[in-house]
PDB file of N, CA and C in Angstrom:
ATOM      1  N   UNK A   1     115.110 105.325  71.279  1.00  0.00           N
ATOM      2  CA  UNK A   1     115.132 103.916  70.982  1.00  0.00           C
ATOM      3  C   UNK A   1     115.416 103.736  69.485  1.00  0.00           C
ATOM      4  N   UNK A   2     116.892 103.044  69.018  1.00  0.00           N
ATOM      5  CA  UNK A   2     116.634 102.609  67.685  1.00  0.00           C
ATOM      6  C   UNK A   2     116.413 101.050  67.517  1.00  0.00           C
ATOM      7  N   UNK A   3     115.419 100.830  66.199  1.00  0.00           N
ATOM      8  CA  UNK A   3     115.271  99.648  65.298  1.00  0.00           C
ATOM      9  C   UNK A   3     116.170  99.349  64.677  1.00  0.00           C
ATOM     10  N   UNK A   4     116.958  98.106  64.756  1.00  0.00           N
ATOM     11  CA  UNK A   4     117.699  97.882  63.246  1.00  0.00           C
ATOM     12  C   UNK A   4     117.073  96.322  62.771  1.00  0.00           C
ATOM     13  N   UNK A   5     116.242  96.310  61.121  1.00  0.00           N
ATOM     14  CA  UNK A   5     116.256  95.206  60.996  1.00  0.00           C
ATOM     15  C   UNK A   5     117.305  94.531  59.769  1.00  0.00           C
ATOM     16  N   UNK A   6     117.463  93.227  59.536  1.00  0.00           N
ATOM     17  CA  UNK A   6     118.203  92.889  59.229  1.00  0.00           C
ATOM     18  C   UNK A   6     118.038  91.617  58.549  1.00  0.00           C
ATOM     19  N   UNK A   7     118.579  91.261  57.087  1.00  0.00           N
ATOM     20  CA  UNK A   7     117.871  90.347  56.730  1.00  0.00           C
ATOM     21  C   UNK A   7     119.500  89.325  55.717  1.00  0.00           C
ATOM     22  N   UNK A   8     119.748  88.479  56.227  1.00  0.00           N
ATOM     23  CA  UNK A   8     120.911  87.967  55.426  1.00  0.00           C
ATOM     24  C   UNK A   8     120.929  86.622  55.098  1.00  0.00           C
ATOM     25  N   UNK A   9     121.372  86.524  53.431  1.00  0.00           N
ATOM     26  CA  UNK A   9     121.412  84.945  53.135  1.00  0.00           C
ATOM     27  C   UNK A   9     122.763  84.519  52.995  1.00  0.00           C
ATOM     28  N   UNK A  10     122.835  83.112  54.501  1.00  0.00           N
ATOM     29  CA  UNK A  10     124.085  82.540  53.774  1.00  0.00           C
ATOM     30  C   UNK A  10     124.437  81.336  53.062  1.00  0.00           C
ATOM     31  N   UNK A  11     125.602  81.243  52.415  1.00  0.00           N
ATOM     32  CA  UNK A  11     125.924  80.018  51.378  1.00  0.00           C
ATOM     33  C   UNK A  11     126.942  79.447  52.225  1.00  0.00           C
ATOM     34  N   UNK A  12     126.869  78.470  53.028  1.00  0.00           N
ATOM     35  CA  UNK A  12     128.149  77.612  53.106  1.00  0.00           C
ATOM     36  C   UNK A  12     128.576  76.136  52.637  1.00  0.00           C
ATOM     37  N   UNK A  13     129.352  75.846  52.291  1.00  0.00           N
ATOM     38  CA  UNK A  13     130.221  74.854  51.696  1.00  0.00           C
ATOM     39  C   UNK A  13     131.272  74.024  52.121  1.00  0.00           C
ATOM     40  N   UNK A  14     131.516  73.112  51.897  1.00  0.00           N
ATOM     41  CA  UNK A  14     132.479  71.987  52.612  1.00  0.00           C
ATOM     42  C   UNK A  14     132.982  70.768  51.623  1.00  0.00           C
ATOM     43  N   UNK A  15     134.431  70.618  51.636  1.00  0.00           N
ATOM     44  CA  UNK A  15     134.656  69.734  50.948  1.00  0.00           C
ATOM     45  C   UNK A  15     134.487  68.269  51.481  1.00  0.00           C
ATOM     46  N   UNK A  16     134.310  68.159  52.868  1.00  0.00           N
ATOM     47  CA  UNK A  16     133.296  66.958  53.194  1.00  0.00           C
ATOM     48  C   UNK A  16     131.959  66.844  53.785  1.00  0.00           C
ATOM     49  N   UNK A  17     131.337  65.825  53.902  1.00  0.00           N
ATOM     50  CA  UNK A  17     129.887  65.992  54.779  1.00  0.00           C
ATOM     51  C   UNK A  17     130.108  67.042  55.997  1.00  0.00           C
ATOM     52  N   UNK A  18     129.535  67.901  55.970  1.00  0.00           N
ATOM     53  CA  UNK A  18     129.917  68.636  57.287  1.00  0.00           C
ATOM     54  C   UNK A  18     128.587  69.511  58.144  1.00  0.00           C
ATOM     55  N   UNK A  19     127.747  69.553  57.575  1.00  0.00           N
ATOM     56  CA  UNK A  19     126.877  70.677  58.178  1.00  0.00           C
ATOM     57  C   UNK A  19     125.187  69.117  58.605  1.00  0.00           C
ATOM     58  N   UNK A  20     123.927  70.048  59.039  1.00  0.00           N
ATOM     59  CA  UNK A  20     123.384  68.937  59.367  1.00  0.00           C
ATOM     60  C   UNK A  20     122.589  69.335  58.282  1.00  0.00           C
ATOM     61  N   UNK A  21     122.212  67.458  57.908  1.00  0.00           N
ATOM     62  CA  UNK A  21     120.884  67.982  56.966  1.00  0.00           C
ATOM     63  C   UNK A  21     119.595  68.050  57.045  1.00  0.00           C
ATOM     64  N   UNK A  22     118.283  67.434  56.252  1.00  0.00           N
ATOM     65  CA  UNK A  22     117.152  67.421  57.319  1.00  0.00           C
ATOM     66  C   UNK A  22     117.047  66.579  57.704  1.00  0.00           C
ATOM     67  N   UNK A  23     117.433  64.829  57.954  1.00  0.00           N
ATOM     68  CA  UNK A  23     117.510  64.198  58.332  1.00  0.00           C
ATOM     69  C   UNK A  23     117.993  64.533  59.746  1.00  0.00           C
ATOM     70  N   UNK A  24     118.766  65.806  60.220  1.00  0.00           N
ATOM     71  CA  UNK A  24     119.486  66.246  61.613  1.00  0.00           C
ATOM     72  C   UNK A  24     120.540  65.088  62.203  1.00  0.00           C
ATOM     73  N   UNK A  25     120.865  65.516  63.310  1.00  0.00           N
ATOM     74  CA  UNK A  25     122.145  64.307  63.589  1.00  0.00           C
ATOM     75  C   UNK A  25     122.001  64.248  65.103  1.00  0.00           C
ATOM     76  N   UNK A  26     120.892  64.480  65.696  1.00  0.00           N
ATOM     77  CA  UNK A  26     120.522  63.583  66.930  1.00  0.00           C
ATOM     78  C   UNK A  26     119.393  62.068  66.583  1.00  0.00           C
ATOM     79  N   UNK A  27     119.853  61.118  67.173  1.00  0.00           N
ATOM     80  CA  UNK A  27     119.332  60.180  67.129  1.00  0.00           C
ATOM     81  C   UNK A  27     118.061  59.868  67.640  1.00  0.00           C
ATOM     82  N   UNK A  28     116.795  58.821  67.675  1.00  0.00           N
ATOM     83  CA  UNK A  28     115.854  58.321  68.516  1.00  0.00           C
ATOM     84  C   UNK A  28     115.894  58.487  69.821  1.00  0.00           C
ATOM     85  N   UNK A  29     117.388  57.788  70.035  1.00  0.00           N
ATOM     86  CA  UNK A  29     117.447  58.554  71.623  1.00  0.00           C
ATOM     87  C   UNK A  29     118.231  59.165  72.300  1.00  0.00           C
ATOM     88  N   UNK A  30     117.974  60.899  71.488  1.00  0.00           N
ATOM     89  CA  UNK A  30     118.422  61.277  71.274  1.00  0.00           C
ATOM     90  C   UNK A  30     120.306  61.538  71.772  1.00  0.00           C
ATOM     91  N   UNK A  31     120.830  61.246  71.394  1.00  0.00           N
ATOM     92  CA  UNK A  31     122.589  61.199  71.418  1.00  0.00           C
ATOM     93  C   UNK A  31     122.679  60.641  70.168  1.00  0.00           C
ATOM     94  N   UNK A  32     124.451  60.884  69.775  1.00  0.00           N
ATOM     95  CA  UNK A  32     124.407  61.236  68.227  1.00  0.00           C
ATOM     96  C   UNK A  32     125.141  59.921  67.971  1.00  0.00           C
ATOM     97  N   UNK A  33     125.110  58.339  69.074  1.00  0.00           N
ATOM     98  CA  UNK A  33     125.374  57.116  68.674  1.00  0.00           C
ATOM     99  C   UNK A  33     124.492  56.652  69.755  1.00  0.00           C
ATOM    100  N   UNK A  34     123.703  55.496  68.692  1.00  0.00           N
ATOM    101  CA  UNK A  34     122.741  54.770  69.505  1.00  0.00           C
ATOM    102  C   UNK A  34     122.950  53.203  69.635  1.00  0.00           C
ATOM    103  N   UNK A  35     123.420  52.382  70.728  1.00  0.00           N
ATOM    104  CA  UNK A  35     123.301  50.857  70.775  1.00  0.00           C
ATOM    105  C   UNK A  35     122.046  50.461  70.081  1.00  0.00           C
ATOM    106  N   UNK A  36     120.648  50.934  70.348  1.00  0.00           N
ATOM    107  CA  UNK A  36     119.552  50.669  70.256  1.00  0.00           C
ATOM    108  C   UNK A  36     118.983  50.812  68.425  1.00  0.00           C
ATOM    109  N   UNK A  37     119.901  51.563  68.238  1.00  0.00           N
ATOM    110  CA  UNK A  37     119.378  51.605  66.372  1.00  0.00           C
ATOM    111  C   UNK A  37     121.044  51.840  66.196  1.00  0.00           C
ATOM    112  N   UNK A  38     121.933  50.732  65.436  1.00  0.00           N
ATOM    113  CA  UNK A  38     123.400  50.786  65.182  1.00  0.00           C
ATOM    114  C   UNK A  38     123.345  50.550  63.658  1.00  0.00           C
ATOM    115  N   UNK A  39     122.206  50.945  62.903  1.00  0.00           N
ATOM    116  CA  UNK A  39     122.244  51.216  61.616  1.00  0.00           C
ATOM    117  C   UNK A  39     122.284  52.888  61.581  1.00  0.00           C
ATOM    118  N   UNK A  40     121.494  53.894  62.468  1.00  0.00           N
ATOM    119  CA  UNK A  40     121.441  55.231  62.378  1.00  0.00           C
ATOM    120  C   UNK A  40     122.607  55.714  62.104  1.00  0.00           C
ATOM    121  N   UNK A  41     122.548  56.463  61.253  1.00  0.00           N
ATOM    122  CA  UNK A  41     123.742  57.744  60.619  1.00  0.00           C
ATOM    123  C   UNK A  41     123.452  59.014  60.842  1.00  0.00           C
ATOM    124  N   UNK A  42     124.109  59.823  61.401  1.00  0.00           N
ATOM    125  CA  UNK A  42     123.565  61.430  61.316  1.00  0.00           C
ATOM    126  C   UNK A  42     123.536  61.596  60.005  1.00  0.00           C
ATOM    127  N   UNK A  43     122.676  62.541  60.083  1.00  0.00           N
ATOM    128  CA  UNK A  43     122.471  63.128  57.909  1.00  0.00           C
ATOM    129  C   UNK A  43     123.650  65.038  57.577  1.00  0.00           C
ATOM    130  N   UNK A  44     124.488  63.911  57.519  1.00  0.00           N
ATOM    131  CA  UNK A  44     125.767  65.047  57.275  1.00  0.00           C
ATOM    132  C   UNK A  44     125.309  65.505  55.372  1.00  0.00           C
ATOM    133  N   UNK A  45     125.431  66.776  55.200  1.00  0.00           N
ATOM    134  CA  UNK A  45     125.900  67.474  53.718  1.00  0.00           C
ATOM    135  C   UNK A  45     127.366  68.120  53.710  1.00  0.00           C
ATOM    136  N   UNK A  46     127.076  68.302  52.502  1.00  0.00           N
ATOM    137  CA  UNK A  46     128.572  68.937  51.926  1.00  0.00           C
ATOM    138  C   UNK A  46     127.864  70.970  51.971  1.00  0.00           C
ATOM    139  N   UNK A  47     126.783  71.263  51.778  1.00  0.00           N
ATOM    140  CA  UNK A  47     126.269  72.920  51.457  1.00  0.00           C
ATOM    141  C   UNK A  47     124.951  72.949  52.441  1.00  0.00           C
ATOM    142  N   UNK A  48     125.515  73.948  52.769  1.00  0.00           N
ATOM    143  CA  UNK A  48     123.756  74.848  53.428  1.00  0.00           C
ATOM    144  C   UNK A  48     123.430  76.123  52.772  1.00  0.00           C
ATOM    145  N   UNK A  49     122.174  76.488  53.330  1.00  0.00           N
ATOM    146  CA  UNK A  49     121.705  77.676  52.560  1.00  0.00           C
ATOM    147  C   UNK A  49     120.734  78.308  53.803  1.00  0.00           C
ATOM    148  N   UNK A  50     121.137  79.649  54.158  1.00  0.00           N
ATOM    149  CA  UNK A  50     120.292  79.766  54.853  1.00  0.00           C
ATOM    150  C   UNK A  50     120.038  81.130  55.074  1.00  0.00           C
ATOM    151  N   UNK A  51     118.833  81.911  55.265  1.00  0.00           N
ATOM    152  CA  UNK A  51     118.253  82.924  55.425  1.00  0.00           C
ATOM    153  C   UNK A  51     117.810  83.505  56.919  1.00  0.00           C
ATOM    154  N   UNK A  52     118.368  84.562  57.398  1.00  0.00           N
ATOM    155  CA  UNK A  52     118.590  85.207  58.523  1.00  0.00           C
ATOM    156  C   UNK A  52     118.302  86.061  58.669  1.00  0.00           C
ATOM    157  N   UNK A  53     117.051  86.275  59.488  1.00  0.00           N
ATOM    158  CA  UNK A  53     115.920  87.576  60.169  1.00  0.00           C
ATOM    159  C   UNK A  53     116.515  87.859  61.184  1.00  0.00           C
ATOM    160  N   UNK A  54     116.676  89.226  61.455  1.00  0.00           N
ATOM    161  CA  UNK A  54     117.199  89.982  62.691  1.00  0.00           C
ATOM    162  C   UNK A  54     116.415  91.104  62.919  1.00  0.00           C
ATOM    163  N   UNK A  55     116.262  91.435  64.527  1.00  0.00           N
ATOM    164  CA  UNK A  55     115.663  92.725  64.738  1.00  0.00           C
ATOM    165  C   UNK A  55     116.261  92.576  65.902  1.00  0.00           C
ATOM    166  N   UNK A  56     117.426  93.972  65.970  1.00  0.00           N
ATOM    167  CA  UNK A  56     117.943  94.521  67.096  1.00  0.00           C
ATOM    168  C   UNK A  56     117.383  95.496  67.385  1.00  0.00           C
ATOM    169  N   UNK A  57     117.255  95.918  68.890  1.00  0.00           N
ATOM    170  CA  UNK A  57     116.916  97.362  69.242  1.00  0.00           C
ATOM    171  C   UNK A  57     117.151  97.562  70.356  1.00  0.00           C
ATOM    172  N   UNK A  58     118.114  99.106  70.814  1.00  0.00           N
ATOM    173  CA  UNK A  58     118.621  99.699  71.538  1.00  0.00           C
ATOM    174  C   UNK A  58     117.769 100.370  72.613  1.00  0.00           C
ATOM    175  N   UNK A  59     117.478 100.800  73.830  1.00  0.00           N
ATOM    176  CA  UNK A  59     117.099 101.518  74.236  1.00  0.00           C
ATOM    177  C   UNK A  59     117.336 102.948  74.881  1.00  0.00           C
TER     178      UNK A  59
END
């Protein structure tokens, strides 16, 4: 049996709003356009950052 663990940070970038932010981009109810709240915006960014735990293992 092998372990592999694995640990990676990524940077991504966009020259427009593109990724989700914490605001997220499902709505109240939930679908990503609501009649019921027609002020809601998904919370689009331009960068993410994110850190990635892995543990594979073979048997």
């Amino acid at each position: 049996m092998t372990l592999t663990f694995r640990i990676e940070y990524v940077h991504r970038q966009a020259s427009v709003c593109y990724f989700a932010g914490a605001g997220g981009v499902t709505s109240q109810t939930d679908y990503t356009t609501s009649v019921l709240y027609p002020s809601w915006r998904p919370d689009l960014v331009k960068s993410e950052n994110r850190i990635i735990f892995v543990l594979l293992f073979r048997l």
